[in-house]
N, C-alpha and C. Protein backbone atom coordinates (compact mmCIF):
# COMPACT_ATOMS: atom_id res chain seq x y z
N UNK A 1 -61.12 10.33 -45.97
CA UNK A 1 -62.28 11.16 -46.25
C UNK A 1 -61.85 12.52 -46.78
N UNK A 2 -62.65 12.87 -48.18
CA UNK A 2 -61.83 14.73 -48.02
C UNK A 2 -62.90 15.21 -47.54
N UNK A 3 -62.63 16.73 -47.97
CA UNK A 3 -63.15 17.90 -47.08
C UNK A 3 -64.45 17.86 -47.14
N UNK A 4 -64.92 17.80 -48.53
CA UNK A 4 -66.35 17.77 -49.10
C UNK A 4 -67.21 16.33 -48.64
N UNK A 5 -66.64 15.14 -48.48
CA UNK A 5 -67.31 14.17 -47.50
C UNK A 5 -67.60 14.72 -46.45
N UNK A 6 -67.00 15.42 -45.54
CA UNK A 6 -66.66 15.57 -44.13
C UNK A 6 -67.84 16.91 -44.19
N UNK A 7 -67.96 18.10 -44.98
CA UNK A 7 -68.75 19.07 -45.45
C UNK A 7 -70.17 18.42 -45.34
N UNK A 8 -70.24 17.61 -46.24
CA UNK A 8 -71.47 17.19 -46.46
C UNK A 8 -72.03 16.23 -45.19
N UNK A 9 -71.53 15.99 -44.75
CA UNK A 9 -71.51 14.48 -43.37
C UNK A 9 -72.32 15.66 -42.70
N UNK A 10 -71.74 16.66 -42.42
CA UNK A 10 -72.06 18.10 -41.04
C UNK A 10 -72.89 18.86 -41.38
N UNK A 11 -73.53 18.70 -42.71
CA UNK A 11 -74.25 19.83 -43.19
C UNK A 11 -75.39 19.86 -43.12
N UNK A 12 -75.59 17.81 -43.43
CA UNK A 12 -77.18 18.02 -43.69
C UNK A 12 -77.84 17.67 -42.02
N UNK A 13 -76.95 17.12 -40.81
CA UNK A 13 -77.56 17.40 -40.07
C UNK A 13 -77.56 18.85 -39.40
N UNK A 14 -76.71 19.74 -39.48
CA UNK A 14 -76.59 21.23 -39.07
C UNK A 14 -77.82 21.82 -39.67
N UNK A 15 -78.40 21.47 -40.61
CA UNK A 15 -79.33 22.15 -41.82
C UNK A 15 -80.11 22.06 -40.99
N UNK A 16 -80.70 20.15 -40.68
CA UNK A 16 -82.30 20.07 -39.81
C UNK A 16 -82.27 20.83 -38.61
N UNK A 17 -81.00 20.74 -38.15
CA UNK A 17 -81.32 21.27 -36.49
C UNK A 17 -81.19 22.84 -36.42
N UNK A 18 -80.72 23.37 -37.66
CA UNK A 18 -81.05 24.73 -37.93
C UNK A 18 -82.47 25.04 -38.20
N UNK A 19 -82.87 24.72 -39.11
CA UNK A 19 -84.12 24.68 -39.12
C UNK A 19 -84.91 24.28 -37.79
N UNK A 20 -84.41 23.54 -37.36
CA UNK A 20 -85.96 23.44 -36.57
C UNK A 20 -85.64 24.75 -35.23
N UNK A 21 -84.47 25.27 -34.96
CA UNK A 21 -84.40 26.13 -34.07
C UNK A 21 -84.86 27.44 -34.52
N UNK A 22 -84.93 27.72 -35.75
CA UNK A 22 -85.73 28.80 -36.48
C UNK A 22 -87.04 28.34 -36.22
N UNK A 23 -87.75 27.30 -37.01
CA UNK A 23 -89.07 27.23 -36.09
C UNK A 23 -89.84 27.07 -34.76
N UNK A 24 -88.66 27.14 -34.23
CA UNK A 24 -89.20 27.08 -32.66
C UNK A 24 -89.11 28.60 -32.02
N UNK A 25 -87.86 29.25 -32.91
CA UNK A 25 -87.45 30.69 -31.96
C UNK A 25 -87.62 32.15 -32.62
N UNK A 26 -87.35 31.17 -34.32
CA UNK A 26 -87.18 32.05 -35.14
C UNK A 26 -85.97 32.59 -35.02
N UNK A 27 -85.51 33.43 -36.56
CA UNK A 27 -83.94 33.61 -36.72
C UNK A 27 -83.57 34.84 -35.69
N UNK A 28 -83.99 35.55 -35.57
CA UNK A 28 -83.79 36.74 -34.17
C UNK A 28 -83.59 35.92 -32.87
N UNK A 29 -84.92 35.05 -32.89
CA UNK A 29 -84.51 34.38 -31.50
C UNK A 29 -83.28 33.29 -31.85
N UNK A 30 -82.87 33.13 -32.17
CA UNK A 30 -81.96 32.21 -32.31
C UNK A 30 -80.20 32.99 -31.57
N UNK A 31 -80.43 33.90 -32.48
CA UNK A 31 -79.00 35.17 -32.30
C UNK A 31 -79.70 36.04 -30.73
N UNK A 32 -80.91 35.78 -30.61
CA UNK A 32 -81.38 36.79 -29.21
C UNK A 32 -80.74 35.60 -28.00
N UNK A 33 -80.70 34.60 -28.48
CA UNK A 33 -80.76 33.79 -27.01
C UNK A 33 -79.37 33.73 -26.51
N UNK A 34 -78.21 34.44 -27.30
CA UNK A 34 -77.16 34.05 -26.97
C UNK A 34 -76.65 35.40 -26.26
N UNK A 35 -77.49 36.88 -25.88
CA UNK A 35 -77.39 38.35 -25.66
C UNK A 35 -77.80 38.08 -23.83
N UNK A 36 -78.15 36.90 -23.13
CA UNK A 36 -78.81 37.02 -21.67
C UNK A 36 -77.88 36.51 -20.73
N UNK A 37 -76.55 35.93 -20.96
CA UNK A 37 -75.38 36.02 -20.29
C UNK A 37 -74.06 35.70 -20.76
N UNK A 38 -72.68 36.10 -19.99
CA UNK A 38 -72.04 36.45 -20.09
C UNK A 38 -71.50 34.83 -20.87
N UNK A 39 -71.84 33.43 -20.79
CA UNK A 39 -71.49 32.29 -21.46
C UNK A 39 -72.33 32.64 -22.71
N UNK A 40 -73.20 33.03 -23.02
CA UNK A 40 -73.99 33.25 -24.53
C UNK A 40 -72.86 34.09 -25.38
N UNK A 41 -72.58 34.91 -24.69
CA UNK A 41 -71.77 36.28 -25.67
C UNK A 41 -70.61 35.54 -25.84
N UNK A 42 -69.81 34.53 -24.81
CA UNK A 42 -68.81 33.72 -25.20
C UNK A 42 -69.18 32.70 -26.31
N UNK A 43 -70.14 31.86 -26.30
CA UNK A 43 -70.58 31.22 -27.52
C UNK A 43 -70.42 32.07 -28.85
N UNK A 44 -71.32 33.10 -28.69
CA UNK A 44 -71.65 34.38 -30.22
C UNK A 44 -69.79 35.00 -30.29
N UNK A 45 -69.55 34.96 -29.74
CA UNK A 45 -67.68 35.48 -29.98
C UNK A 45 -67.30 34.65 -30.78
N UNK A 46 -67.36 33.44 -29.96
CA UNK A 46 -66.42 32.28 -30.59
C UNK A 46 -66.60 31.83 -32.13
N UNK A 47 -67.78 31.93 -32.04
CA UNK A 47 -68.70 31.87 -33.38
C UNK A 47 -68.29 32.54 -34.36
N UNK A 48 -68.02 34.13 -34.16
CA UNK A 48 -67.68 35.08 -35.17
C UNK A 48 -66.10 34.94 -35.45
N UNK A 49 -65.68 34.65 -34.52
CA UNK A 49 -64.45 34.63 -34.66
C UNK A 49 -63.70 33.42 -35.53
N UNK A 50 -64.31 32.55 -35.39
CA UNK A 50 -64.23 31.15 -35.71
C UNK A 50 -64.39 31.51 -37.67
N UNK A 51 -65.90 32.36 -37.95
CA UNK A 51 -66.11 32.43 -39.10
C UNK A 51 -65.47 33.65 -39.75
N UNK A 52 -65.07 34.29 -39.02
CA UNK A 52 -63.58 35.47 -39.75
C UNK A 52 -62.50 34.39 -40.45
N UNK A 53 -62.38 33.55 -39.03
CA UNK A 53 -60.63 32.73 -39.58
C UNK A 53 -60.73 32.26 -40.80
N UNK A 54 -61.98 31.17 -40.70
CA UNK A 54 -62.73 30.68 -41.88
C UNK A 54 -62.51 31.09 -43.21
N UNK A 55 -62.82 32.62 -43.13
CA UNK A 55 -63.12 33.85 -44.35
C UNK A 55 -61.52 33.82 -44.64
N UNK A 56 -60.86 34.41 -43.60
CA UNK A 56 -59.31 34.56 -44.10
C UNK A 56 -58.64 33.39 -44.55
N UNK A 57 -58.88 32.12 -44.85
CA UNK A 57 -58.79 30.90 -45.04
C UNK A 57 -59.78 30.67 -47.03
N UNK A 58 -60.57 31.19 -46.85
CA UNK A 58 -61.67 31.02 -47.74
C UNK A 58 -60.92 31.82 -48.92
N UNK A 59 -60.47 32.89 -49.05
CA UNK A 59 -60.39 33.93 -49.99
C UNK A 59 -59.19 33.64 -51.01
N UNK A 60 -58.22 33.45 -49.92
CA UNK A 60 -56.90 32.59 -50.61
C UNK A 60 -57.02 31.68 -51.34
N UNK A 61 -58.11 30.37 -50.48
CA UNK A 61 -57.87 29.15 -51.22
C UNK A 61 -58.96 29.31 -52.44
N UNK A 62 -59.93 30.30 -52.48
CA UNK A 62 -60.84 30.42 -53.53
C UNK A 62 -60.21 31.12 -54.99
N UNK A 63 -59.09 31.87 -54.47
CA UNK A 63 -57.97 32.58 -55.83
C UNK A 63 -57.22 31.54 -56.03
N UNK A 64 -56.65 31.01 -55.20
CA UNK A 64 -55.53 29.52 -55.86
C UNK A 64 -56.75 28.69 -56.55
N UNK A 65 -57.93 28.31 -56.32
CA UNK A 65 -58.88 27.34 -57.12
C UNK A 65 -59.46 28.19 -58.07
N UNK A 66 -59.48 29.63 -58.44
CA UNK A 66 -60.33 30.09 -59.25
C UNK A 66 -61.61 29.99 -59.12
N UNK A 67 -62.32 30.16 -57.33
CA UNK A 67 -63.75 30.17 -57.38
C UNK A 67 -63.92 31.50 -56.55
N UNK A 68 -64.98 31.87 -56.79
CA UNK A 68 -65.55 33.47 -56.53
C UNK A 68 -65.81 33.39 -54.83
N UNK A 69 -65.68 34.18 -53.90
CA UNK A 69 -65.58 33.71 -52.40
C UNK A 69 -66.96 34.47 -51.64
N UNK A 70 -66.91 35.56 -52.61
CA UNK A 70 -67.95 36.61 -52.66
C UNK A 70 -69.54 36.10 -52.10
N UNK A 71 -69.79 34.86 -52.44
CA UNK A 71 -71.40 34.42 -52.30
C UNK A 71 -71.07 33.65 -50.80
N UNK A 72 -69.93 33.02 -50.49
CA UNK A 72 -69.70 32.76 -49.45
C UNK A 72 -69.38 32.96 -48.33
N UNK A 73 -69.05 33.94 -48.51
CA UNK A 73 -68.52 35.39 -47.40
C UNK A 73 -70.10 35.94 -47.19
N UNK A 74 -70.83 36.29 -48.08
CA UNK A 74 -72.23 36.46 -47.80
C UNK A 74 -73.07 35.82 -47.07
N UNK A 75 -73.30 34.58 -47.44
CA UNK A 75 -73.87 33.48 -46.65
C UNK A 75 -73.39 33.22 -45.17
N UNK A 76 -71.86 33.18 -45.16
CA UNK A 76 -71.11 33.32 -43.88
C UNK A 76 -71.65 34.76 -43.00
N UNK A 77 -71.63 35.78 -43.45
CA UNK A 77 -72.05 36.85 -42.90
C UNK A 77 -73.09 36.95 -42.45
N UNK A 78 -74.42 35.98 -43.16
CA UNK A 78 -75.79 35.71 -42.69
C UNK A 78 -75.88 34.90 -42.01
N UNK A 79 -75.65 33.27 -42.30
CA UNK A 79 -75.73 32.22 -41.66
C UNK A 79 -75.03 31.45 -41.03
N UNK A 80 -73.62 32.17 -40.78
CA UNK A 80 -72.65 31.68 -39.89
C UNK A 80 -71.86 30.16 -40.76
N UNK A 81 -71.72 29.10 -39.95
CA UNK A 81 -71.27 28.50 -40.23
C UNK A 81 -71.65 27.32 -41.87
N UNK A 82 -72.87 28.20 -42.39
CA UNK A 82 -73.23 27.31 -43.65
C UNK A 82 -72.36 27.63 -44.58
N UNK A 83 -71.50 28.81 -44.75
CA UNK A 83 -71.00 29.25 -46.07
C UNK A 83 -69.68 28.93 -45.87
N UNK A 84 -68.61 28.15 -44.75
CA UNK A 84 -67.99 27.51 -45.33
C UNK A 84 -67.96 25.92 -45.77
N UNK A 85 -69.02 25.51 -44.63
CA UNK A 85 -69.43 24.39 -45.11
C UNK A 85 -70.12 24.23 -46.38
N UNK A 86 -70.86 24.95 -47.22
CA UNK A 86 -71.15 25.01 -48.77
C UNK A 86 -69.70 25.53 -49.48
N UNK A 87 -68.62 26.06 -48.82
CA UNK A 87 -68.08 26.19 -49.91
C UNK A 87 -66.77 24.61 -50.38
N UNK A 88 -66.89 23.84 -48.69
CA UNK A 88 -66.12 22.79 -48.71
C UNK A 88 -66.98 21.96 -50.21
N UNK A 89 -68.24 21.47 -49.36
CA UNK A 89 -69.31 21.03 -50.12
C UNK A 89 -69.46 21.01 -51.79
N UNK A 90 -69.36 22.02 -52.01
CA UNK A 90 -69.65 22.07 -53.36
C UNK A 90 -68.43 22.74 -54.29
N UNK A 91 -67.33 22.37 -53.58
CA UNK A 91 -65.59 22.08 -54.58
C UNK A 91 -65.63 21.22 -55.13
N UNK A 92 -64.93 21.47 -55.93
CA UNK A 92 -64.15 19.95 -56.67
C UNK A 92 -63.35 19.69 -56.01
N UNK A 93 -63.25 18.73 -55.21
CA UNK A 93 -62.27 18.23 -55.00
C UNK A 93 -60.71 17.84 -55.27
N UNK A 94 -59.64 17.62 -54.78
CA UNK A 94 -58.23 18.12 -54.89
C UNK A 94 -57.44 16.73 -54.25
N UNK A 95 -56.31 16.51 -54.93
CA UNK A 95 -55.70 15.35 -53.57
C UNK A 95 -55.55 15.69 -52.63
N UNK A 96 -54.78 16.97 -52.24
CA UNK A 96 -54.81 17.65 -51.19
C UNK A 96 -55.43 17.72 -49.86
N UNK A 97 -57.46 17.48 -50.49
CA UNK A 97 -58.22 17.48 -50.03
C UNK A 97 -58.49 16.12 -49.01
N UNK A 98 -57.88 15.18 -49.29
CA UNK A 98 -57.84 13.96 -48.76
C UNK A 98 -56.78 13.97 -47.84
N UNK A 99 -56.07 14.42 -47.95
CA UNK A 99 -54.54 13.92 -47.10
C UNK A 99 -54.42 14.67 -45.50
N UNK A 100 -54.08 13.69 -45.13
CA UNK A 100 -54.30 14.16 -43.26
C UNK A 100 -53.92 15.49 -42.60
């Protein structure tokens, strides 16, 4: 499987169940629910931290491919984990990309 199978496999269900937690909490409540104990703020850590590594991962491999990282670092900055999964997603693919 490469990256962009595996991208796309996670995305479109991450999408619905994003969505529907916005319509149930809305996007404040979504980021509010994780501020009422000390396991929430461990979740929201892990989270940010997770999507820094991501970024420092993202920027490199977007100058070795010649793609702009800029819209994805954005999206990442807003929506957490969609902007590296769109940026797996919508590569061209590489052999690289396949290999274990």
């Amino acid at each position: 499987m490469t990256k962009k199978t595996i991208a796309i496999a996670m995305l479109i269900p991450f999408t619905v169940l994003s969505i529907y937690a916005v319509y149930k909490v809305g996007y404040v409540g979504v980021i509010d629910y994780q501020r009422h104990s000390p396991a929430g703020w461990q979740v929201f850590a892990d989270l940010v931290i997770a999507c820094i590594l991501l970024l420092m991962w993202i920027f490199p491999d977007a100058k070795k491919r010649g793609r702009n990282p800029w819209g994805y670092a954005a999206i990442t900055l807003v929506l957490g984990s969609f902007g590296p999964l769109l940026y797996w997603a919508l590569g061209k693919p590489t052999t690289e990309d396949s290999e274990p």
